[in-house]
PDB file of N, CA and C in Angstrom:
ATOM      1  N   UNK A   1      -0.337   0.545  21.705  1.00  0.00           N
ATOM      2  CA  UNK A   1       0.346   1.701  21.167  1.00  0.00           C
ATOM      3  C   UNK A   1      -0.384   2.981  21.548  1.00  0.00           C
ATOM      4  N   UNK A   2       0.480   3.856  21.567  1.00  0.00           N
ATOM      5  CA  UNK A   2       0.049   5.144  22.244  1.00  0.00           C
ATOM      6  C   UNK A   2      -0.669   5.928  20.378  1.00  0.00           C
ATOM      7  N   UNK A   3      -1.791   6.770  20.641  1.00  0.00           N
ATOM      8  CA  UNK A   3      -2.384   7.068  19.652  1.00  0.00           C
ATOM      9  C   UNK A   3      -2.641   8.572  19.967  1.00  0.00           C
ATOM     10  N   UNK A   4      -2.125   9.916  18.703  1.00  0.00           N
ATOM     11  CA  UNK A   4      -2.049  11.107  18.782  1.00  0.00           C
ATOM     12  C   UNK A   4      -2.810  11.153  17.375  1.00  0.00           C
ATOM     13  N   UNK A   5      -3.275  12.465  17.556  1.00  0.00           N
ATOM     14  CA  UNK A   5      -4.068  13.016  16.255  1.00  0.00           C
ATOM     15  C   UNK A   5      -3.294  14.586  16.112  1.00  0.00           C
ATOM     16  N   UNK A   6      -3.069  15.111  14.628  1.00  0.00           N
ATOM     17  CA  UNK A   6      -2.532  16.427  14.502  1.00  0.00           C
ATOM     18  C   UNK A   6      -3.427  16.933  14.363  1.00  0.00           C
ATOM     19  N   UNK A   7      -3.715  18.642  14.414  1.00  0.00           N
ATOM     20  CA  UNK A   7      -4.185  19.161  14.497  1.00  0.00           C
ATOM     21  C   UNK A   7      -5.592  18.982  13.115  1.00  0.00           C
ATOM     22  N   UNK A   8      -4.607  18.938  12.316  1.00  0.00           N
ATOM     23  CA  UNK A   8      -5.327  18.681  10.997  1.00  0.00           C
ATOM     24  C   UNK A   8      -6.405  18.004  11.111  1.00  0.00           C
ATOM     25  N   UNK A   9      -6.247  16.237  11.597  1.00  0.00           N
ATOM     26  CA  UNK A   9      -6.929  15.384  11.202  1.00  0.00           C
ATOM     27  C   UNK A   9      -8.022  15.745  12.220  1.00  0.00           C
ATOM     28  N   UNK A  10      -7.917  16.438  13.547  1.00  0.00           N
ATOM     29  CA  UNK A  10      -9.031  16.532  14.393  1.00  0.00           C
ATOM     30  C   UNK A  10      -9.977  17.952  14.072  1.00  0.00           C
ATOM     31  N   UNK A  11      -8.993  18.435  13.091  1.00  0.00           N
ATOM     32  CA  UNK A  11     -10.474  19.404  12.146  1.00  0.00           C
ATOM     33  C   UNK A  11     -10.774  18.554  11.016  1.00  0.00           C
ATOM     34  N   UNK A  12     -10.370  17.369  10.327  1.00  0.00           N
ATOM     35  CA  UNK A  12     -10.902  16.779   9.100  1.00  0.00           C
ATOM     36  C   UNK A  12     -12.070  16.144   9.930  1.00  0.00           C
ATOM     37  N   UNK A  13     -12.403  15.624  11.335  1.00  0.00           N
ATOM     38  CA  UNK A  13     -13.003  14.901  12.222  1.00  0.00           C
ATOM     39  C   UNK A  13     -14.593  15.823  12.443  1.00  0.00           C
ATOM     40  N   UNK A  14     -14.216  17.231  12.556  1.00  0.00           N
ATOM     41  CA  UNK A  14     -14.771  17.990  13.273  1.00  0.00           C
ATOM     42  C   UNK A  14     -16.162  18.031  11.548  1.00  0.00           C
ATOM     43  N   UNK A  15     -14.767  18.451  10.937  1.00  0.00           N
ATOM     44  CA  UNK A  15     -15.670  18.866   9.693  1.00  0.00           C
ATOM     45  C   UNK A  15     -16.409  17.705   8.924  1.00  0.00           C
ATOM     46  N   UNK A  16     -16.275  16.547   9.118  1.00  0.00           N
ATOM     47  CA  UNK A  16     -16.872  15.563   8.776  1.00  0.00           C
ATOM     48  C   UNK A  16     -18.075  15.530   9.678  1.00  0.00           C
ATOM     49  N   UNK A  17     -18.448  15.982  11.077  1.00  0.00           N
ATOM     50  CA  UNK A  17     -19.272  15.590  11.904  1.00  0.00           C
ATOM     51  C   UNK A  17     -20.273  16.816  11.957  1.00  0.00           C
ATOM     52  N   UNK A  18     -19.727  18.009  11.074  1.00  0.00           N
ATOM     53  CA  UNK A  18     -20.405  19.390  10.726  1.00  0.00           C
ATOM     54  C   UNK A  18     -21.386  18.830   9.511  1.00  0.00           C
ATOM     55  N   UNK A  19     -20.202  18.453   8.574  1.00  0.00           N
ATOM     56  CA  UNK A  19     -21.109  18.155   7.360  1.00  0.00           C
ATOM     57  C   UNK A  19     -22.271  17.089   7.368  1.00  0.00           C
ATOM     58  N   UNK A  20     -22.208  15.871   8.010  1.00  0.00           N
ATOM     59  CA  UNK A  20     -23.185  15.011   8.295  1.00  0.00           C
ATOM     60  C   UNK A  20     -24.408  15.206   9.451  1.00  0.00           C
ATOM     61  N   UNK A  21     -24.092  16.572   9.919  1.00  0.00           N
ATOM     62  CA  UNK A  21     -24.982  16.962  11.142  1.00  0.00           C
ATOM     63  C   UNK A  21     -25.650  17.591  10.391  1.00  0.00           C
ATOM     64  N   UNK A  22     -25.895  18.393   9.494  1.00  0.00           N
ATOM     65  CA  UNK A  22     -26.543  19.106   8.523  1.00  0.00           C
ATOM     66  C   UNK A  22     -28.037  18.027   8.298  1.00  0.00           C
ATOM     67  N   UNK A  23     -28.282  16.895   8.054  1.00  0.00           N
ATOM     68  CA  UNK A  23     -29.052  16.228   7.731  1.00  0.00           C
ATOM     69  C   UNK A  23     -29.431  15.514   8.800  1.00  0.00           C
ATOM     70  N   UNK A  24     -28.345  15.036   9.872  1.00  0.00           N
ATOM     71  CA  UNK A  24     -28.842  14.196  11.282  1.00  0.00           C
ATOM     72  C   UNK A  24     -27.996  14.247  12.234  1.00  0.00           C
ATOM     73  N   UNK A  25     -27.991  15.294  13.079  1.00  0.00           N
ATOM     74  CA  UNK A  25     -26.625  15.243  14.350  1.00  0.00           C
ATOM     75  C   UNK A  25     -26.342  14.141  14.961  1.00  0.00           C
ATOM     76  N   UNK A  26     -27.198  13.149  15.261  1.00  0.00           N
ATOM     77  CA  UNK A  26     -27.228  12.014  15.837  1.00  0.00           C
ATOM     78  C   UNK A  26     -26.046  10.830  15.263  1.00  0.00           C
ATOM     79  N   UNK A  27     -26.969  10.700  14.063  1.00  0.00           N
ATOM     80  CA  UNK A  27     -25.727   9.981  13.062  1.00  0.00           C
ATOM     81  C   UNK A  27     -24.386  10.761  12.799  1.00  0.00           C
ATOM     82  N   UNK A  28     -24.491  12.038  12.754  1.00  0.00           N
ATOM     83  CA  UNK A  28     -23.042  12.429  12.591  1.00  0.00           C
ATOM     84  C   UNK A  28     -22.539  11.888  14.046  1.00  0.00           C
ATOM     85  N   UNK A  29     -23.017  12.421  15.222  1.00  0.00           N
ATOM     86  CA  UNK A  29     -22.520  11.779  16.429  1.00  0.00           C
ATOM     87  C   UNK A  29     -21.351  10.719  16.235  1.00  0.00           C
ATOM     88  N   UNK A  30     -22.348   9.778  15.721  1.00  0.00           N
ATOM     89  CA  UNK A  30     -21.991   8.010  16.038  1.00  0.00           C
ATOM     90  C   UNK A  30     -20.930   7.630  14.891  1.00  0.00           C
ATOM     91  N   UNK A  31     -21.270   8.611  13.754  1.00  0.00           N
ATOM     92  CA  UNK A  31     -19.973   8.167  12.866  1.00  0.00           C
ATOM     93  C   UNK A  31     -18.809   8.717  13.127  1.00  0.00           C
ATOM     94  N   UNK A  32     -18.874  10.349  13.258  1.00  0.00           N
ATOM     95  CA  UNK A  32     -17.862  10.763  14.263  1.00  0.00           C
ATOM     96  C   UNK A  32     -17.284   9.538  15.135  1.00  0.00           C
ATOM     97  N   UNK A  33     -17.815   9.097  16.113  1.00  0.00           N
ATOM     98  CA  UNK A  33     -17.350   7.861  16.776  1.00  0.00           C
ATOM     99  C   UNK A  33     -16.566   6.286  16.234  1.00  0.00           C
ATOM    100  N   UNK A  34     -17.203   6.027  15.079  1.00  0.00           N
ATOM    101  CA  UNK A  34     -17.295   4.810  14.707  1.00  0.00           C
ATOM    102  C   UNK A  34     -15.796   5.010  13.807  1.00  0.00           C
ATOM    103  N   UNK A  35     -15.282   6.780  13.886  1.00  0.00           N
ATOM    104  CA  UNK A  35     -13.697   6.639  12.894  1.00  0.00           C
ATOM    105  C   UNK A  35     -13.032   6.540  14.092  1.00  0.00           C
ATOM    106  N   UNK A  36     -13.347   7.454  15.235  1.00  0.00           N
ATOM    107  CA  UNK A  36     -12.248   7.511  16.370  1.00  0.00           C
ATOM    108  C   UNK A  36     -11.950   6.267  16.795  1.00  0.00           C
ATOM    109  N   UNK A  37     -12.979   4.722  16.637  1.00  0.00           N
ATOM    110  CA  UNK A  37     -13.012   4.089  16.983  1.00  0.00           C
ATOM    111  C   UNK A  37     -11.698   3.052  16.092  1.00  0.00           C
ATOM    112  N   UNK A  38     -11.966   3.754  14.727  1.00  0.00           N
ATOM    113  CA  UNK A  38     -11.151   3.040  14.098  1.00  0.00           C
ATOM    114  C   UNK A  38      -9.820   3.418  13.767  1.00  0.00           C
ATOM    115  N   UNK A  39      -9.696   4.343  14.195  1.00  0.00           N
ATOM    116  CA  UNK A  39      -8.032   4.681  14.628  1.00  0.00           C
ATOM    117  C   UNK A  39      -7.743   4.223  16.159  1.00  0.00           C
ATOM    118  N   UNK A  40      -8.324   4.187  16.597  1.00  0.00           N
ATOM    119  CA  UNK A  40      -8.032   3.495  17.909  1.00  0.00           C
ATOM    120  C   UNK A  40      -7.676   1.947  17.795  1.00  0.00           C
ATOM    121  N   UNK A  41      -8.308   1.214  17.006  1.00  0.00           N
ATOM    122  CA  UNK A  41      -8.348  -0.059  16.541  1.00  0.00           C
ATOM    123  C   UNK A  41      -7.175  -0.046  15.694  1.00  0.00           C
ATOM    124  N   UNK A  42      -6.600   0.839  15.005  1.00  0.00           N
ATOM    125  CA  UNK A  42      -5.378   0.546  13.788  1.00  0.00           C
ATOM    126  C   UNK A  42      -4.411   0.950  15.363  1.00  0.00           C
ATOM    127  N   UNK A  43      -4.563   1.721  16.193  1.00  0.00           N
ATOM    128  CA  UNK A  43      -3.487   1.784  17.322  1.00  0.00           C
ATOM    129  C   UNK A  43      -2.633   0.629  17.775  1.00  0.00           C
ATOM    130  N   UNK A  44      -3.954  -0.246  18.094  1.00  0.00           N
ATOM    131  CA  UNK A  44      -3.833  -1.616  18.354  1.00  0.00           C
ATOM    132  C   UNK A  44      -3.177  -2.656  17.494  1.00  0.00           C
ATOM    133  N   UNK A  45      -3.053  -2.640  16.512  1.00  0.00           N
ATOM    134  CA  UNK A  45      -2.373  -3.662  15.296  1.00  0.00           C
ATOM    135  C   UNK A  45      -2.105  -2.493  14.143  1.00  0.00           C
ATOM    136  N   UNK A  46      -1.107  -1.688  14.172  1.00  0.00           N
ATOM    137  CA  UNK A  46      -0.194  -0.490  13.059  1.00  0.00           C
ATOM    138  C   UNK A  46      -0.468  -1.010  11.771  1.00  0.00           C
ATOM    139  N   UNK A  47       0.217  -1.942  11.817  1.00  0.00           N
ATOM    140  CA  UNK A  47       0.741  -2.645  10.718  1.00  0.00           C
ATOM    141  C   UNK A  47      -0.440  -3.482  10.048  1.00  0.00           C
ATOM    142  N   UNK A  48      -1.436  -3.821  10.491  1.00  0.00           N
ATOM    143  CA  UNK A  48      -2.888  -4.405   9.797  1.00  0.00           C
ATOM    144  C   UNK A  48      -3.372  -3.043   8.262  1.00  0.00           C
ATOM    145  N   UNK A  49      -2.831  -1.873   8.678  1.00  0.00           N
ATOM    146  CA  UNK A  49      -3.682  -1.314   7.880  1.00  0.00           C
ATOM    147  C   UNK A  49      -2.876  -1.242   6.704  1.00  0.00           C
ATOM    148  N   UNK A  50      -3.771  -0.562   5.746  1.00  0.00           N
ATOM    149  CA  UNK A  50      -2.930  -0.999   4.280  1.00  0.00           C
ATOM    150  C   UNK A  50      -1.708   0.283   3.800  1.00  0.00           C
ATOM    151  N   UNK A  51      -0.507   0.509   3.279  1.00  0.00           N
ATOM    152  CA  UNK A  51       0.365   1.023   2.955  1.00  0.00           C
ATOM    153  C   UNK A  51      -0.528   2.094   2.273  1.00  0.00           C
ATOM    154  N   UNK A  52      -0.463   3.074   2.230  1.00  0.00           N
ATOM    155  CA  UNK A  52      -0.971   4.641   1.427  1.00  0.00           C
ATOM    156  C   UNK A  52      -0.342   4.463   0.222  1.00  0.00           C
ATOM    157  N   UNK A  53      -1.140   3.680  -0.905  1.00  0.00           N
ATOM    158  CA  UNK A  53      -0.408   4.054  -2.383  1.00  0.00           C
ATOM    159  C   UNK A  53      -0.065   4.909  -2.653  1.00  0.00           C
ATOM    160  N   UNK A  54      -0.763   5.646  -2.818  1.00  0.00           N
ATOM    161  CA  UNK A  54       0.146   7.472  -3.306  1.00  0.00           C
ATOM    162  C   UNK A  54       1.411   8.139  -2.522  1.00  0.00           C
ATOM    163  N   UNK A  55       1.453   7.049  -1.579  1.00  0.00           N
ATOM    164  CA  UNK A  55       3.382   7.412  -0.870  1.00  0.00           C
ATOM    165  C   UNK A  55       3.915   6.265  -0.797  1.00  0.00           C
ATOM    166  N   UNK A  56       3.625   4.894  -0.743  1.00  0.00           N
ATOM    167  CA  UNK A  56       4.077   4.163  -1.155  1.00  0.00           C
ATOM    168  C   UNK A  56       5.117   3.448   0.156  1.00  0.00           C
ATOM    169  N   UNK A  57       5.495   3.928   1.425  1.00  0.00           N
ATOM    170  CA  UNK A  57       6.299   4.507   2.469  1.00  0.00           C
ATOM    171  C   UNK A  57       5.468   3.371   3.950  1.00  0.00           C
ATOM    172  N   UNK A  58       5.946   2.239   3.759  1.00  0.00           N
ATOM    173  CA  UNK A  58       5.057   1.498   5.009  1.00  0.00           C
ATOM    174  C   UNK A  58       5.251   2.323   6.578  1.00  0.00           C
ATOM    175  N   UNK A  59       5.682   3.184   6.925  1.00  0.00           N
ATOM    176  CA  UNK A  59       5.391   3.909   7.911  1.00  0.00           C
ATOM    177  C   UNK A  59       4.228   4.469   7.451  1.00  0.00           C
ATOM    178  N   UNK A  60       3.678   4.976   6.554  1.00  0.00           N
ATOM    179  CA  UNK A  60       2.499   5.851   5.998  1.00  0.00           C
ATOM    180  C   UNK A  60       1.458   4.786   5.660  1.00  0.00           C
ATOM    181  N   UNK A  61       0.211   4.570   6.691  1.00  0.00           N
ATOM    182  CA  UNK A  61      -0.755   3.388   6.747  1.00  0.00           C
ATOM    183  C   UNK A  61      -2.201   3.917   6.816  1.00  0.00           C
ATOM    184  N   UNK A  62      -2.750   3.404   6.336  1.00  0.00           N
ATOM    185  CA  UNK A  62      -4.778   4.430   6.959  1.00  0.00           C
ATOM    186  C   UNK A  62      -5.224   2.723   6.465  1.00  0.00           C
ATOM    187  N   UNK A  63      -6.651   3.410   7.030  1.00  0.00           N
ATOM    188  CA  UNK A  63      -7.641   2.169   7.453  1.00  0.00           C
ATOM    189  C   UNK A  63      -8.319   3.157   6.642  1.00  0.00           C
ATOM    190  N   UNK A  64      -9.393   1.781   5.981  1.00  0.00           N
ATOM    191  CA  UNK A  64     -10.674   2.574   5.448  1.00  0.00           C
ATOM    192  C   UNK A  64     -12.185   1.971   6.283  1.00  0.00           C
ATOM    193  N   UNK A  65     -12.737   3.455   6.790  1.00  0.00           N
ATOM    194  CA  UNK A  65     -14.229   2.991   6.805  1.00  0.00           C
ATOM    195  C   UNK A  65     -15.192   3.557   6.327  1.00  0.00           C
ATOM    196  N   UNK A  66     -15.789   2.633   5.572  1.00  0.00           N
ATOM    197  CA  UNK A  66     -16.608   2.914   4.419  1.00  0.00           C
ATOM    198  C   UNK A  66     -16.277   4.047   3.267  1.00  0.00           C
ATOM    199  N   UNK A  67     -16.445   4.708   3.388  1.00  0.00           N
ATOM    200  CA  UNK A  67     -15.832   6.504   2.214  1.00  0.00           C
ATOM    201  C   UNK A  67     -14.956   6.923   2.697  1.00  0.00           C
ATOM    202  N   UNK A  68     -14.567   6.732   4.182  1.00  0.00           N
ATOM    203  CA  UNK A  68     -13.387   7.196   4.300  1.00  0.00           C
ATOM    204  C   UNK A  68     -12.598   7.109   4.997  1.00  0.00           C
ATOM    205  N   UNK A  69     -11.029   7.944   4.415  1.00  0.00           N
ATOM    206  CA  UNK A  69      -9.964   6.798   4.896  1.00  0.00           C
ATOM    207  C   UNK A  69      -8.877   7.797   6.018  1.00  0.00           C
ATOM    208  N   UNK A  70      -8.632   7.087   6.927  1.00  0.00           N
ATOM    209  CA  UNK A  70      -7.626   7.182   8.150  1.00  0.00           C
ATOM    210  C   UNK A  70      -6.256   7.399   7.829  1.00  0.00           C
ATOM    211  N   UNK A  71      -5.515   8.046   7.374  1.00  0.00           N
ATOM    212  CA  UNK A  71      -4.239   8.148   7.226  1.00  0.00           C
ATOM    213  C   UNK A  71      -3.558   8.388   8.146  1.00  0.00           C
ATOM    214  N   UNK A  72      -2.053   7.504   8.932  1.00  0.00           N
ATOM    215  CA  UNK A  72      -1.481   7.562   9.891  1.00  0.00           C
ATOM    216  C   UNK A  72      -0.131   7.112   9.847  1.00  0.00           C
ATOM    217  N   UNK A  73       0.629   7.605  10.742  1.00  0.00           N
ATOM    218  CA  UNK A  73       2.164   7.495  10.104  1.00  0.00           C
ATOM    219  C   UNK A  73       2.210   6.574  12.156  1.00  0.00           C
ATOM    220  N   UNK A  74       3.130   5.419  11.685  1.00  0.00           N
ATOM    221  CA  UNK A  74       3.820   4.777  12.873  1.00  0.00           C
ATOM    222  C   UNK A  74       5.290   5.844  12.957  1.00  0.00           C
ATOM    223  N   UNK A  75       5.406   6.086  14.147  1.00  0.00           N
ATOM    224  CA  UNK A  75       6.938   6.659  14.927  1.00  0.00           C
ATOM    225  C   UNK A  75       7.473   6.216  15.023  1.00  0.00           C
ATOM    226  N   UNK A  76       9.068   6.704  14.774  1.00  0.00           N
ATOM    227  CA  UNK A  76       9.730   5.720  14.999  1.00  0.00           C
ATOM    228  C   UNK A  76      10.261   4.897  16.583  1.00  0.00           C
ATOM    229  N   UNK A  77       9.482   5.828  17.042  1.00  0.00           N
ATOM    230  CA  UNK A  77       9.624   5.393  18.599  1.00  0.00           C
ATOM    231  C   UNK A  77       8.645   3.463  18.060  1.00  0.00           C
ATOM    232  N   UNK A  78       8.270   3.181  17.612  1.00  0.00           N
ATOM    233  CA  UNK A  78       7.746   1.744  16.912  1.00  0.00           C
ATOM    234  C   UNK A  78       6.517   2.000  18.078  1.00  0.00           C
ATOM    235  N   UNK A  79       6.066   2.706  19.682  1.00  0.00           N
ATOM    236  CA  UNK A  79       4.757   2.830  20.433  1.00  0.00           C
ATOM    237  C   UNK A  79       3.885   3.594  19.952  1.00  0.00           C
ATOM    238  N   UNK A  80       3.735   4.873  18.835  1.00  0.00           N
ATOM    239  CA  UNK A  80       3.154   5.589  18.768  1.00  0.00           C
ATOM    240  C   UNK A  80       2.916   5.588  17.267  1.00  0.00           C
ATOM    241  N   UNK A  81       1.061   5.878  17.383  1.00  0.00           N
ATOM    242  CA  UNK A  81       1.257   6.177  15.715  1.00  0.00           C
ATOM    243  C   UNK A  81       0.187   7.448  15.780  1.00  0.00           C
ATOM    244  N   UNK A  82       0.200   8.317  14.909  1.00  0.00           N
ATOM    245  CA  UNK A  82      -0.055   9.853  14.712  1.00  0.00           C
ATOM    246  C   UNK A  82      -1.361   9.892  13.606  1.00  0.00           C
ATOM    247  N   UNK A  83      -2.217  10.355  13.928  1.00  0.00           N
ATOM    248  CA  UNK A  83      -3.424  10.218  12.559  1.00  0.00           C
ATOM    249  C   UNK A  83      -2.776  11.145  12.101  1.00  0.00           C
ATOM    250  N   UNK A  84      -2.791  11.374  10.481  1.00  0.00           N
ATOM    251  CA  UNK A  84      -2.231  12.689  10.049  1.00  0.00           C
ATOM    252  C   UNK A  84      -4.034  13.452   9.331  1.00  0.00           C
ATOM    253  N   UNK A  85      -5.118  12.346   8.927  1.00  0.00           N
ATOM    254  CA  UNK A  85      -5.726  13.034   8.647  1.00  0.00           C
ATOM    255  C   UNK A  85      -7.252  12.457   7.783  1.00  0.00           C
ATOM    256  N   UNK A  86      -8.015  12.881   8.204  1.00  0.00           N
ATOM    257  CA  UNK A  86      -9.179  11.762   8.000  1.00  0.00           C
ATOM    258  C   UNK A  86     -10.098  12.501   6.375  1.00  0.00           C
ATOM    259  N   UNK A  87     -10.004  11.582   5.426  1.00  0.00           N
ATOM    260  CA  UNK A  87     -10.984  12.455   4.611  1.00  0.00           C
ATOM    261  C   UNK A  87     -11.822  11.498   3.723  1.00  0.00           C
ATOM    262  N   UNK A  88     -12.572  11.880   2.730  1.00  0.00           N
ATOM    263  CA  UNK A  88     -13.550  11.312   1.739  1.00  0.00           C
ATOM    264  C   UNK A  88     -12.689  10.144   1.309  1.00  0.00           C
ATOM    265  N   UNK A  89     -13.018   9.158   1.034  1.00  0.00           N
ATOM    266  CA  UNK A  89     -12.167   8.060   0.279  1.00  0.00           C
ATOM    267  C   UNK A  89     -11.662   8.293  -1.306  1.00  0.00           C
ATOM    268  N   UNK A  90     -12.696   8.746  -2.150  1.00  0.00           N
ATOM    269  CA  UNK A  90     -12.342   8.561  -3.198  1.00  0.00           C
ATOM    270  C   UNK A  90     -11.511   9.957  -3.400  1.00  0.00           C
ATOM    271  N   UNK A  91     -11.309  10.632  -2.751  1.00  0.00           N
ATOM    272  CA  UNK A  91      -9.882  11.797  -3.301  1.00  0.00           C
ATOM    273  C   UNK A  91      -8.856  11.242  -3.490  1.00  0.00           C
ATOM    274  N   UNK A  92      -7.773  11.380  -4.043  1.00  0.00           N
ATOM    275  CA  UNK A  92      -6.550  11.091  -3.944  1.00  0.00           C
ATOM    276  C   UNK A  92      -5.803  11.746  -2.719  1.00  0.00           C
ATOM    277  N   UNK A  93      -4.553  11.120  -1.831  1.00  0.00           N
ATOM    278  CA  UNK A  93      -4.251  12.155  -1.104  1.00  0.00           C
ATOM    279  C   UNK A  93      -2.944  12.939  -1.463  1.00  0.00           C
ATOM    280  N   UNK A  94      -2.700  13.950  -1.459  1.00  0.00           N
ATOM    281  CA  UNK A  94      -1.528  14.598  -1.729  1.00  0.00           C
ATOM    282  C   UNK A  94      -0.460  14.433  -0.623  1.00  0.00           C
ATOM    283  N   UNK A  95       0.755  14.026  -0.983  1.00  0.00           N
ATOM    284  CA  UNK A  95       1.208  13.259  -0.509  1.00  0.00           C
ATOM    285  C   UNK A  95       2.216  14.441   0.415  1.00  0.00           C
ATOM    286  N   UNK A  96       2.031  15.656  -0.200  1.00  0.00           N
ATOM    287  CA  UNK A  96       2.991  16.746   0.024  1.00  0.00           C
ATOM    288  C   UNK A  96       2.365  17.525   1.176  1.00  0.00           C
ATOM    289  N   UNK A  97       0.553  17.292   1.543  1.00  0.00           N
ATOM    290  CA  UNK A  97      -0.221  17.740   2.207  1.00  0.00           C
ATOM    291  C   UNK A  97       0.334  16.961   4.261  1.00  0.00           C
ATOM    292  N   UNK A  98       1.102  16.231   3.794  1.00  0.00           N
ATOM    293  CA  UNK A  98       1.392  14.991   4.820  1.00  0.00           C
ATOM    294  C   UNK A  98       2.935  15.617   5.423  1.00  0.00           C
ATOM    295  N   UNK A  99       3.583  15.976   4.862  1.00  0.00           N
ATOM    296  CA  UNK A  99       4.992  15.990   5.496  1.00  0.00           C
ATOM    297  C   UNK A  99       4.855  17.301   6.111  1.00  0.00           C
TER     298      UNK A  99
END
């Protein structure tokens, strides 16, 4: 499957790799990496990741790694799925922040 990021999620990316560089650029580096890696990996099998409770909407799927979670919508083209947006795990996500 073909894999796009919105604008959003590649500043939730940026700012995750700001905030963890503060203490070790290195490790921010690699974790930076280790999400791209895992949206790349939900590219590969859509449907492995778990339904977004707070929308409830199986087009609306994220992966979690470790604190935090991948939110991504499959197209209906059924080849493409879209990160909408990467953040802390334990927030809730607003579901209105997505459409």
């Amino acid at each position: 499957m073909k894999l796009e990021w919105t604008l959003r999620a590649r500043e939730d990316l940026r700012a995750v790799g700001r905030y963890l560089a503060r203490d070790n650029p290195k490790a921010a580096r690699a974790w930076v990496a280790r999400l791209v890696a895992a949206a790349r990996k939900a590219a590969a099998a859509p449907r492995v990741g778990r339904i977004v409770p707070e929308i409830g909407n199986p087009e609306y799927r994220e992966v979690l790694v470790r604190t935090y979670r991948i939110v991504y919508r499959i197209e209906r083209d059924g080849k493409t799925i879209v990160v909408l947006m990467v953040f802390e795990g334990h927030k809730l996500l607003d579901s209105a922040a997505i459409e």
